[in-house]
C-alpha atoms as a PDB file:
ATOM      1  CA  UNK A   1      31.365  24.139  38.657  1.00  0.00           C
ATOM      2  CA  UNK A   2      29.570  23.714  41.833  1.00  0.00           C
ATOM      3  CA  UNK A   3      28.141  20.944  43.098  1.00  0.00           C
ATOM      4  CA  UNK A   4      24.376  20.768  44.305  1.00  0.00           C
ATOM      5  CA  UNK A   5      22.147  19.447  46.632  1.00  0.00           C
ATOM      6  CA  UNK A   6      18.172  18.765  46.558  1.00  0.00           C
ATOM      7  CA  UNK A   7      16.629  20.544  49.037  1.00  0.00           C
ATOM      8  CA  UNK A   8      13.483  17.731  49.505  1.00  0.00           C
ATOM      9  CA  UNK A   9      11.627  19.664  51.951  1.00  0.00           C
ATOM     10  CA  UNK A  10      10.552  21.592  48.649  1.00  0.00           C
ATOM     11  CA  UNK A  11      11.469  19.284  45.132  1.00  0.00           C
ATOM     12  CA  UNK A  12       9.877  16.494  44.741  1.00  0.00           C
ATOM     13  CA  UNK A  13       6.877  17.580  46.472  1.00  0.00           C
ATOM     14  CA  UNK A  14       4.404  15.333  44.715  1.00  0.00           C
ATOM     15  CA  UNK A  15       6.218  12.150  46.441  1.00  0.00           C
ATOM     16  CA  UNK A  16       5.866  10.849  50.320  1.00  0.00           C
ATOM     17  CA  UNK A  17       8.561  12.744  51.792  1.00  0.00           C
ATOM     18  CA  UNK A  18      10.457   9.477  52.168  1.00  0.00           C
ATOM     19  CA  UNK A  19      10.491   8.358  48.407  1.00  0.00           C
ATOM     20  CA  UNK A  20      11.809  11.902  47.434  1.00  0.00           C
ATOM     21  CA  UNK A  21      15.381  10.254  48.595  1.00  0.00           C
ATOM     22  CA  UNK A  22      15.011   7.781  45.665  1.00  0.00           C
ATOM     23  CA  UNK A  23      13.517  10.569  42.890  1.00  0.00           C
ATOM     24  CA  UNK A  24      16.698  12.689  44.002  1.00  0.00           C
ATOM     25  CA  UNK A  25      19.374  10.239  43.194  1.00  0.00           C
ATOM     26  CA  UNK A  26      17.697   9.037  39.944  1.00  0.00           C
ATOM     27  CA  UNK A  27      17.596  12.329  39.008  1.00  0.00           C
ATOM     28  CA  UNK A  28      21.697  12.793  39.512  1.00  0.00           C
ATOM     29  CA  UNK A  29      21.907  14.397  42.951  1.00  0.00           C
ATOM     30  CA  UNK A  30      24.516  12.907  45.359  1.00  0.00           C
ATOM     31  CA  UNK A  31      23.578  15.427  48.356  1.00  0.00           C
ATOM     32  CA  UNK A  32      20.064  16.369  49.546  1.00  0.00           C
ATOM     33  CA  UNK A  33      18.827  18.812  52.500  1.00  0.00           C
ATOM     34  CA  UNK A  34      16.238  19.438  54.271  1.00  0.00           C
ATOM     35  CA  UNK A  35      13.594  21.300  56.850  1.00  0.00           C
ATOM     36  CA  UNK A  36      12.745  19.191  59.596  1.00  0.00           C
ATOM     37  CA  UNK A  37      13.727  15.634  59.541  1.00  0.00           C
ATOM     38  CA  UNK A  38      12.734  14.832  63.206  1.00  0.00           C
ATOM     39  CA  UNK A  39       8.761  15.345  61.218  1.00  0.00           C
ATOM     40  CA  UNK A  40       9.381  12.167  59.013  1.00  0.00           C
ATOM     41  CA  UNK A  41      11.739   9.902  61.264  1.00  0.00           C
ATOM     42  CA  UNK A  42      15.210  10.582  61.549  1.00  0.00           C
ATOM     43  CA  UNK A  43      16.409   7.309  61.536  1.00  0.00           C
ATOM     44  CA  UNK A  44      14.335   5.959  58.440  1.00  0.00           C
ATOM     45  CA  UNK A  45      16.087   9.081  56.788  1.00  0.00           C
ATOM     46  CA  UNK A  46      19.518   7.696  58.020  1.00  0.00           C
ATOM     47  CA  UNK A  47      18.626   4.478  56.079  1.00  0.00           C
ATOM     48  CA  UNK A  48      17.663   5.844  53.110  1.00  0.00           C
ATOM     49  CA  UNK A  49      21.055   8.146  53.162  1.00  0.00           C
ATOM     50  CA  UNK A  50      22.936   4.871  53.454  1.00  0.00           C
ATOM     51  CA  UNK A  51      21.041   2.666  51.056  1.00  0.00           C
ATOM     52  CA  UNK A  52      21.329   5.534  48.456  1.00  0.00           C
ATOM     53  CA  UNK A  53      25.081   6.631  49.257  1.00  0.00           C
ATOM     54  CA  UNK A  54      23.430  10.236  49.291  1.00  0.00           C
ATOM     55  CA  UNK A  55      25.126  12.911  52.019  1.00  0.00           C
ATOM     56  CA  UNK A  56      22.711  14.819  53.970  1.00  0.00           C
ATOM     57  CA  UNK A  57      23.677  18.521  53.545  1.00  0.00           C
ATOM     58  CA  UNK A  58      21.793  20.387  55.847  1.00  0.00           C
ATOM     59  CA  UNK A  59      19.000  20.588  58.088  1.00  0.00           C
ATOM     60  CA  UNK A  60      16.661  23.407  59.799  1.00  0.00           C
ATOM     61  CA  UNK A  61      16.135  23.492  64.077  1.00  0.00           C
ATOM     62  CA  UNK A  62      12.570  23.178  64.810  1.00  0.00           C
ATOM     63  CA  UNK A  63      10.381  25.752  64.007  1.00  0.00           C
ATOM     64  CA  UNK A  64       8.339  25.573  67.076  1.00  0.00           C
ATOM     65  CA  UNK A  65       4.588  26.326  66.445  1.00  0.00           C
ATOM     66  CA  UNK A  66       2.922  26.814  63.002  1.00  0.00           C
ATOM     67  CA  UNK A  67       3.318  30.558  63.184  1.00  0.00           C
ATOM     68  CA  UNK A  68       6.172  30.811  64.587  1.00  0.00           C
ATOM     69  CA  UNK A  69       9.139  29.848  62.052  1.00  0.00           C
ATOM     70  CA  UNK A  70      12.000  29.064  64.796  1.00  0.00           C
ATOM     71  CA  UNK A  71      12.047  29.625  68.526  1.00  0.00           C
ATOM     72  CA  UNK A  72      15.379  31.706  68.767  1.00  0.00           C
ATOM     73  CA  UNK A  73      14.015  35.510  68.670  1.00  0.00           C
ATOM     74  CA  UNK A  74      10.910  34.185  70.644  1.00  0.00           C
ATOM     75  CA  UNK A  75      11.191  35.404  74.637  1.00  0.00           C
ATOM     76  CA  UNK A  76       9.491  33.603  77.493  1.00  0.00           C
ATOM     77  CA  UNK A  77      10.525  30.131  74.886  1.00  0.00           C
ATOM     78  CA  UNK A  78      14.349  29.568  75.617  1.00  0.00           C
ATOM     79  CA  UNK A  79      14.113  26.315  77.163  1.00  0.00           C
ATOM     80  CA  UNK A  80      12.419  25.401  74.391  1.00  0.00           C
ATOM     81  CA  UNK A  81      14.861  26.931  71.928  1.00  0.00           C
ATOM     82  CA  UNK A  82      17.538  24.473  73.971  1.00  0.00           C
ATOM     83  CA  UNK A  83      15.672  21.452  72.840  1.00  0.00           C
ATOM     84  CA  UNK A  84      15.234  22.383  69.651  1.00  0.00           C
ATOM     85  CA  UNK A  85      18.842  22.489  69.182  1.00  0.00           C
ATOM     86  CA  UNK A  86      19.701  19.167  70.882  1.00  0.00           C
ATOM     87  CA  UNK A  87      17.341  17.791  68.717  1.00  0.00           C
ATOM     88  CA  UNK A  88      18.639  19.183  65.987  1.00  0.00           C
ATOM     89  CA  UNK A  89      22.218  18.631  66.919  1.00  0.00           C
ATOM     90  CA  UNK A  90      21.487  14.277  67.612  1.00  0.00           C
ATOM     91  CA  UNK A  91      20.455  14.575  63.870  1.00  0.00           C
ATOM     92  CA  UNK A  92      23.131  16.196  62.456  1.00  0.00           C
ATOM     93  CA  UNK A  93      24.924  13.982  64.260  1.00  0.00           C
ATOM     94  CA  UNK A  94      22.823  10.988  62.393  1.00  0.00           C
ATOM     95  CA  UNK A  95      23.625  12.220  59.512  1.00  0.00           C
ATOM     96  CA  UNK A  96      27.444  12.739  59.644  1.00  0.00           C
ATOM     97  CA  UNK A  97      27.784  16.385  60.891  1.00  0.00           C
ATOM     98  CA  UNK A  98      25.876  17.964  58.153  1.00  0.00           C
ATOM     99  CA  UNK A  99      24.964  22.005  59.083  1.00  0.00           C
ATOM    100  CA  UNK A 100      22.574  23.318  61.461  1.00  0.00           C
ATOM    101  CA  UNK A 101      20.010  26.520  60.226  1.00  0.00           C
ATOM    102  CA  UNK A 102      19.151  28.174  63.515  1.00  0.00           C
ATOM    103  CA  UNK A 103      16.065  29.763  62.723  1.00  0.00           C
ATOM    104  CA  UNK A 104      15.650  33.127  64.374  1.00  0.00           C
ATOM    105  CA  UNK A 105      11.330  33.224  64.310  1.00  0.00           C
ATOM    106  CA  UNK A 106       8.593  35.255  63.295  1.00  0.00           C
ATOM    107  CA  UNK A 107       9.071  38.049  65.836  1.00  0.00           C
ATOM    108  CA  UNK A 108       6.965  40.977  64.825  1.00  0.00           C
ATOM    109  CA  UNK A 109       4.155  41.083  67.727  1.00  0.00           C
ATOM    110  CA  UNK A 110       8.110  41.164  70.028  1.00  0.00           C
ATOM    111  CA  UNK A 111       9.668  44.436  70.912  1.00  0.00           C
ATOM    112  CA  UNK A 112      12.274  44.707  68.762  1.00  0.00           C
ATOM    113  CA  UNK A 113      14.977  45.112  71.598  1.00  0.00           C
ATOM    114  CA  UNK A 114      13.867  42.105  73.635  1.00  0.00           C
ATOM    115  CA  UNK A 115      13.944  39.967  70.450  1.00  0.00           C
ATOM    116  CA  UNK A 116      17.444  41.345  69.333  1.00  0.00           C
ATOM    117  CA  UNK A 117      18.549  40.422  72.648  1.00  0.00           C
ATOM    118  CA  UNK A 118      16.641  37.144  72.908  1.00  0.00           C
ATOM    119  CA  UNK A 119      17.809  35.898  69.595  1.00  0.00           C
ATOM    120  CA  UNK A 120      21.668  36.843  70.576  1.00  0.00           C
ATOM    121  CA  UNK A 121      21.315  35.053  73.884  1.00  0.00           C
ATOM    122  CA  UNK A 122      19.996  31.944  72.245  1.00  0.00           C
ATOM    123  CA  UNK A 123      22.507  31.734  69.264  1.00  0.00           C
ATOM    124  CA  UNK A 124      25.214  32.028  72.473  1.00  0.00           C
ATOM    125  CA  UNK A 125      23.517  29.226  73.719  1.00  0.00           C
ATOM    126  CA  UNK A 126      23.526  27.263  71.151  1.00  0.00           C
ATOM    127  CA  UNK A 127      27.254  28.005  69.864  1.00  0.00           C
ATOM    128  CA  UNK A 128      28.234  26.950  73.378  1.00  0.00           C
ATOM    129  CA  UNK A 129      26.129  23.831  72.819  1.00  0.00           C
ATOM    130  CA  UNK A 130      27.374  22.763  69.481  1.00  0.00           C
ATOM    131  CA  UNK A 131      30.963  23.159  70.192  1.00  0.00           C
ATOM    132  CA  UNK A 132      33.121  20.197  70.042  1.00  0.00           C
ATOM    133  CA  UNK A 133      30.432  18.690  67.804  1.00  0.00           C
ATOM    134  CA  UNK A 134      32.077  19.073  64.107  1.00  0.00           C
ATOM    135  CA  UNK A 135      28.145  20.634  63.163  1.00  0.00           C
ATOM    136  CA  UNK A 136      28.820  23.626  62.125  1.00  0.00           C
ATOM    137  CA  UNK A 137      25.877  26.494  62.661  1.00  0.00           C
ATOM    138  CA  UNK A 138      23.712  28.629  60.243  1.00  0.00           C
ATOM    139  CA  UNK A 139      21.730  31.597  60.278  1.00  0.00           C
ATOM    140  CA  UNK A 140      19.735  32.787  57.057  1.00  0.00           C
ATOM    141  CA  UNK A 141      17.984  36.220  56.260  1.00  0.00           C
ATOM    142  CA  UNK A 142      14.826  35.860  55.083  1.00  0.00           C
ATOM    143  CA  UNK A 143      13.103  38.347  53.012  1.00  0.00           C
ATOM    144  CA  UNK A 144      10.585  40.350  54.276  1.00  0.00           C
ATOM    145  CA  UNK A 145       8.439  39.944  51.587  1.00  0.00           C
ATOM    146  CA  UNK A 146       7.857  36.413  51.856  1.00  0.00           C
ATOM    147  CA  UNK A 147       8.362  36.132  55.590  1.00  0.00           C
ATOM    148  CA  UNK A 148       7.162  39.596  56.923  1.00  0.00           C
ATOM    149  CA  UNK A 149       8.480  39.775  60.621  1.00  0.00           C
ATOM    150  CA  UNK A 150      11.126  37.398  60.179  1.00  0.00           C
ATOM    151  CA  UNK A 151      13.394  38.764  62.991  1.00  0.00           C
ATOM    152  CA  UNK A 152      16.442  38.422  60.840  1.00  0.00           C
ATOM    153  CA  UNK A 153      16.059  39.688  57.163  1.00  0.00           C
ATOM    154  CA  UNK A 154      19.725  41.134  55.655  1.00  0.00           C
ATOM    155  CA  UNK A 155      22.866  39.275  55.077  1.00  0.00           C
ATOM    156  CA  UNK A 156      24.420  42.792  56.615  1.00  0.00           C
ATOM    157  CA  UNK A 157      22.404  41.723  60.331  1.00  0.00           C
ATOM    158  CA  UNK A 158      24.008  38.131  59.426  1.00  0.00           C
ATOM    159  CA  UNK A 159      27.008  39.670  59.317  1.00  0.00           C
ATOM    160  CA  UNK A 160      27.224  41.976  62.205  1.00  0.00           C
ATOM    161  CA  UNK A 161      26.063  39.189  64.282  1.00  0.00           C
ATOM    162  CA  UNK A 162      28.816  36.489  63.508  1.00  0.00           C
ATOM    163  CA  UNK A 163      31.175  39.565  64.296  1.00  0.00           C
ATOM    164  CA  UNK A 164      29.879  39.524  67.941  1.00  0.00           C
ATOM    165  CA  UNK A 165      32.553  38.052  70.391  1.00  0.00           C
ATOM    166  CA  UNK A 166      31.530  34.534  70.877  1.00  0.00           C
ATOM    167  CA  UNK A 167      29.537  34.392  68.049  1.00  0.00           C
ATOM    168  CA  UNK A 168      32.274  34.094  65.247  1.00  0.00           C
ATOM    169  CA  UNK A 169      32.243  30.045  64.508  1.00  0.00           C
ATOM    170  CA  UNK A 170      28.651  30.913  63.237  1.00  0.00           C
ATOM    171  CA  UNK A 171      27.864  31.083  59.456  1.00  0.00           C
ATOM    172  CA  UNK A 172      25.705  32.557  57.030  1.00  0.00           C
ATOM    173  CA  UNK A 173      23.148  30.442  54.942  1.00  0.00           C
ATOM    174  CA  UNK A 174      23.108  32.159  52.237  1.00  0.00           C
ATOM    175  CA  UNK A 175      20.529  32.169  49.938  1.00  0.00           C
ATOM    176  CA  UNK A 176      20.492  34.238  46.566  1.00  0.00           C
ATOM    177  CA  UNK A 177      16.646  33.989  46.312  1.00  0.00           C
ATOM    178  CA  UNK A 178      16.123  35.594  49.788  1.00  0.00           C
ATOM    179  CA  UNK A 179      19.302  38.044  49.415  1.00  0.00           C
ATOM    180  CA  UNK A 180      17.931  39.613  45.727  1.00  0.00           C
ATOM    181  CA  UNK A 181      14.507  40.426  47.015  1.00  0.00           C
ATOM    182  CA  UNK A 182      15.196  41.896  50.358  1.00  0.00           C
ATOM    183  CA  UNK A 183      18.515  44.121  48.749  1.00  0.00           C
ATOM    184  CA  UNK A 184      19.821  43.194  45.464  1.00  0.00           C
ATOM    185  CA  UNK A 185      23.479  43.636  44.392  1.00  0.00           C
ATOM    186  CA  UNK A 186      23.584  40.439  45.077  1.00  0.00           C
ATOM    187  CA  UNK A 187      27.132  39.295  43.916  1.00  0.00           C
ATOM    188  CA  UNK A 188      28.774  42.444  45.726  1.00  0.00           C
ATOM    189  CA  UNK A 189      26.764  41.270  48.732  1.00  0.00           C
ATOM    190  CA  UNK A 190      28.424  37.638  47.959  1.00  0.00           C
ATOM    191  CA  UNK A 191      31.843  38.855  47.598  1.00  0.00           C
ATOM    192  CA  UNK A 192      31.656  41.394  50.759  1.00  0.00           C
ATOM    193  CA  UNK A 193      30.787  38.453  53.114  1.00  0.00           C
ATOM    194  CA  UNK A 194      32.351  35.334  51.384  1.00  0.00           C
ATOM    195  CA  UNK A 195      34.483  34.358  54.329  1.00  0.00           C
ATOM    196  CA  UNK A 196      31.271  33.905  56.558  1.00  0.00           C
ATOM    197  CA  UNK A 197      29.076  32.188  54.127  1.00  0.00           C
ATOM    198  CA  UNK A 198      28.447  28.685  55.376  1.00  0.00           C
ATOM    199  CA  UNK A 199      25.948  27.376  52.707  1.00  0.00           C
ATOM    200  CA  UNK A 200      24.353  28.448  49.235  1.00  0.00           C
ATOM    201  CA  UNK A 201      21.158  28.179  48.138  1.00  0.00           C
ATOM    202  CA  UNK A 202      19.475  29.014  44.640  1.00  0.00           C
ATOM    203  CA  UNK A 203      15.789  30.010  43.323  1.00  0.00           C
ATOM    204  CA  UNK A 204      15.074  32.403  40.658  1.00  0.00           C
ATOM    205  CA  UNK A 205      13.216  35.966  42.058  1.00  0.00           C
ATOM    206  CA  UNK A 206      10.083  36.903  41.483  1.00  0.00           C
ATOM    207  CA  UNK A 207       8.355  33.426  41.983  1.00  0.00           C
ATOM    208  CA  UNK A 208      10.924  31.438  43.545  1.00  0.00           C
ATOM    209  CA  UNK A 209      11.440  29.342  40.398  1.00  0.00           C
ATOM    210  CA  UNK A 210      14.185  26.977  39.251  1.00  0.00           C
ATOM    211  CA  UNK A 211      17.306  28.976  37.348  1.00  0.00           C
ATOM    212  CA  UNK A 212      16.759  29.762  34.056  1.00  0.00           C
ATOM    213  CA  UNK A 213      12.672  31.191  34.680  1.00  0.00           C
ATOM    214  CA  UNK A 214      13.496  34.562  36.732  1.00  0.00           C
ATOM    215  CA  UNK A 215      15.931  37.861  37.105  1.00  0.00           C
ATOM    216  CA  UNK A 216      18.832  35.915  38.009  1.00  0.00           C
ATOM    217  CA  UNK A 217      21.532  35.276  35.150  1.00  0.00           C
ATOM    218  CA  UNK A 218      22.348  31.938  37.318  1.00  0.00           C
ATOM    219  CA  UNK A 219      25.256  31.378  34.682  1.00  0.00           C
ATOM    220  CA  UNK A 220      27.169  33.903  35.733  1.00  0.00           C
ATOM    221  CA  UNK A 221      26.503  33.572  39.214  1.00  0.00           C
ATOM    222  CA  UNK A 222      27.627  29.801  39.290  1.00  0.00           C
ATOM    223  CA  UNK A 223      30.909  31.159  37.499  1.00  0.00           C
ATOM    224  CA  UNK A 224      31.361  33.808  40.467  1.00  0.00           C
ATOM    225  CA  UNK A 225      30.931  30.786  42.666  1.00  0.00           C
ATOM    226  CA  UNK A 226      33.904  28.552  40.855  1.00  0.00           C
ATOM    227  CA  UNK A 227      36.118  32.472  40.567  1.00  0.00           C
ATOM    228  CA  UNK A 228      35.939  32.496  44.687  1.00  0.00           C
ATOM    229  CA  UNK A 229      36.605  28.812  45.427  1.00  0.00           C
ATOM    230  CA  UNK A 230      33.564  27.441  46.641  1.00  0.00           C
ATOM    231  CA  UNK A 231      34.310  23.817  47.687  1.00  0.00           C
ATOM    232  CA  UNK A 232      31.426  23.025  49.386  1.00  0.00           C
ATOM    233  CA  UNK A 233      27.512  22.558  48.043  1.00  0.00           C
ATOM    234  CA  UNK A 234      24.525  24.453  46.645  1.00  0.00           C
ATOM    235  CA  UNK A 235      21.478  23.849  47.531  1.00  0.00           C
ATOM    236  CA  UNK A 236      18.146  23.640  45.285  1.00  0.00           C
ATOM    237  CA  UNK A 237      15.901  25.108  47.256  1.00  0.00           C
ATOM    238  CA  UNK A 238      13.099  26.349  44.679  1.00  0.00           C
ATOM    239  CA  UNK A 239       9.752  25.681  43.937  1.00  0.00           C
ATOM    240  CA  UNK A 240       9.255  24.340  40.508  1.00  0.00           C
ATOM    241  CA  UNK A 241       7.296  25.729  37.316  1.00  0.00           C
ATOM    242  CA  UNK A 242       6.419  22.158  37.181  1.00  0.00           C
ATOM    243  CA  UNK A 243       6.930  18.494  37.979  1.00  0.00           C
ATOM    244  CA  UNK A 244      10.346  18.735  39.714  1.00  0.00           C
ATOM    245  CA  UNK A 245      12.350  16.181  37.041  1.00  0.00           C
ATOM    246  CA  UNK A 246      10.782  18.931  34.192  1.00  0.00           C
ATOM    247  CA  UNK A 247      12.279  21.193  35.806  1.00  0.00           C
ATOM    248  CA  UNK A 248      16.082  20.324  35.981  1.00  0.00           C
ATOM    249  CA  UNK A 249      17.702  21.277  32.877  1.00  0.00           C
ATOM    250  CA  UNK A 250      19.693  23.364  34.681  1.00  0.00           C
ATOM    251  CA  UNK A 251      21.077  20.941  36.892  1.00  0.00           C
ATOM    252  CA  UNK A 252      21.611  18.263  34.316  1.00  0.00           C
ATOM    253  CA  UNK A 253      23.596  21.534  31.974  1.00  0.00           C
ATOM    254  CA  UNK A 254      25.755  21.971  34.861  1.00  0.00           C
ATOM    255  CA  UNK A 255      26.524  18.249  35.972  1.00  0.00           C
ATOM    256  CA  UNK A 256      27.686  17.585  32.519  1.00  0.00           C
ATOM    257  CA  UNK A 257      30.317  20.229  32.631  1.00  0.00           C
ATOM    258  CA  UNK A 258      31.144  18.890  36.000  1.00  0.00           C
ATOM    259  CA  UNK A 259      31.487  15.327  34.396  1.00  0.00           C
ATOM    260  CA  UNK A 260      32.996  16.238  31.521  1.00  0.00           C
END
């Protein structure tokens, strides 16, 4: 059975960001992830990591300006898009190597050529600056639906990219919320690309809801999971029905298989 993480940027939203460490480990997790640390104090984060023995997962590159969701498609901003991942790479770095998510940006006022070649420039950049680090990187399609001009939108782009000479240490965040409402067939999509995914993440389609409320027979798709040998974590990233802790029979189902 898999093992998950809390994704706090998004549970436990009725807490100060920094309490939502505390609420996570009561509620079972071990591992937690997150958008933006460097918004709430990266080292206060560090200390609640260590006072809770929780691992930090993952964590997003700055998004840049409110409407821009990530600097890496964005021409005219790659020396900011260079900060942003130094930034992000000193806190992975805090937090024991966890992964990277370059985001790509909200590039539909762009021609699409110069931010196809912008965005592949900058993930070049930042592979070369990563390297030697032990943080590994992550790009993520985002629907199109929820993010409309979200440069990068289809696990198949993800793919194609991390194909690209120079490119190939990169991996795919892959999210089964975001993959089922942008193109469906979602375990053939999971199977097709398993040796470049780099991190799961769950959320029931339509509403982005905790397993067991949507389309997604999350049973069967945590059992596809354990068939292909998943070893590493899956990450909560859903927005609840309700209070987050009434929404976690699913995760308290699966963590007693995993104890038991």
């Amino acid at each position: 059975m898999p093992r998950f993480s809390a994704n706090l940027s998004i549970l436990f939203g009725d807490l100060p960001f920094l309490d939502r460490f505390q609420a996570a480990r009561e509620a079972g997790f071990s591992a937690v992830e997150c958008w933006f640390p460097h918004e709430h104090g990266v080292n206060d984060i560090a200390q609640r990591l260590g006072d809770l023995d929780l691992k930090m997962v993952g964590i997003n590159s700055a998004h840049g300006d409110a409407a821009d969701w990530g600097l890496a498609a964005l021409p005219g901003r790659e020396s900011e898009f260079k900060t942003s991942i130094e930034q992000a790479l000193q806190s992975a770095t805090r937090f024991d190597n966890c992964a990277v998510h370059v985001m790509a940006g909200l590039a539909g006022s762009v021609r699409r050529e110069d931010a196809w070649q912008t965005y592949l420039k900058n993930l070049e950049c930042a592979v070369r600056i990563a390297e030697g680090s032990g943080v590994q990187l992550l790009i993520e399609p985002l629907n199109s639906r929820d993010r409309p001009g979200y440069l990068l939108h289809s696990v198949e782009q993800a793919a194609q990219i991390i194909e690209r000479t120079g490119l190939s240490s990169l991996r795919i965040m892959f999210d089964c919320y975001h993959v089922q409402v942008e193109e469906g067939d979602l375990i053939s999509r999971m199977r097709r690309h398993w040796s470049k995914i780099g991190h799961l993440q769950i959320a029931c389609p339509p509403s982005r809801s905790e397993p067991g409320t949507g389309e997604l027979d999350y049973d069967f798709i945590f059992a596809e999971i354990d068939s292909l040998g998943w070893s590493g974590w899956v990450g909560a990233e859903y927005i609840p029905s309700g209070k987050t802790i009434d929404s976690l029979s699913w995760f308290h189902k699966h963590a007693a298989v995993l104890r038991g």
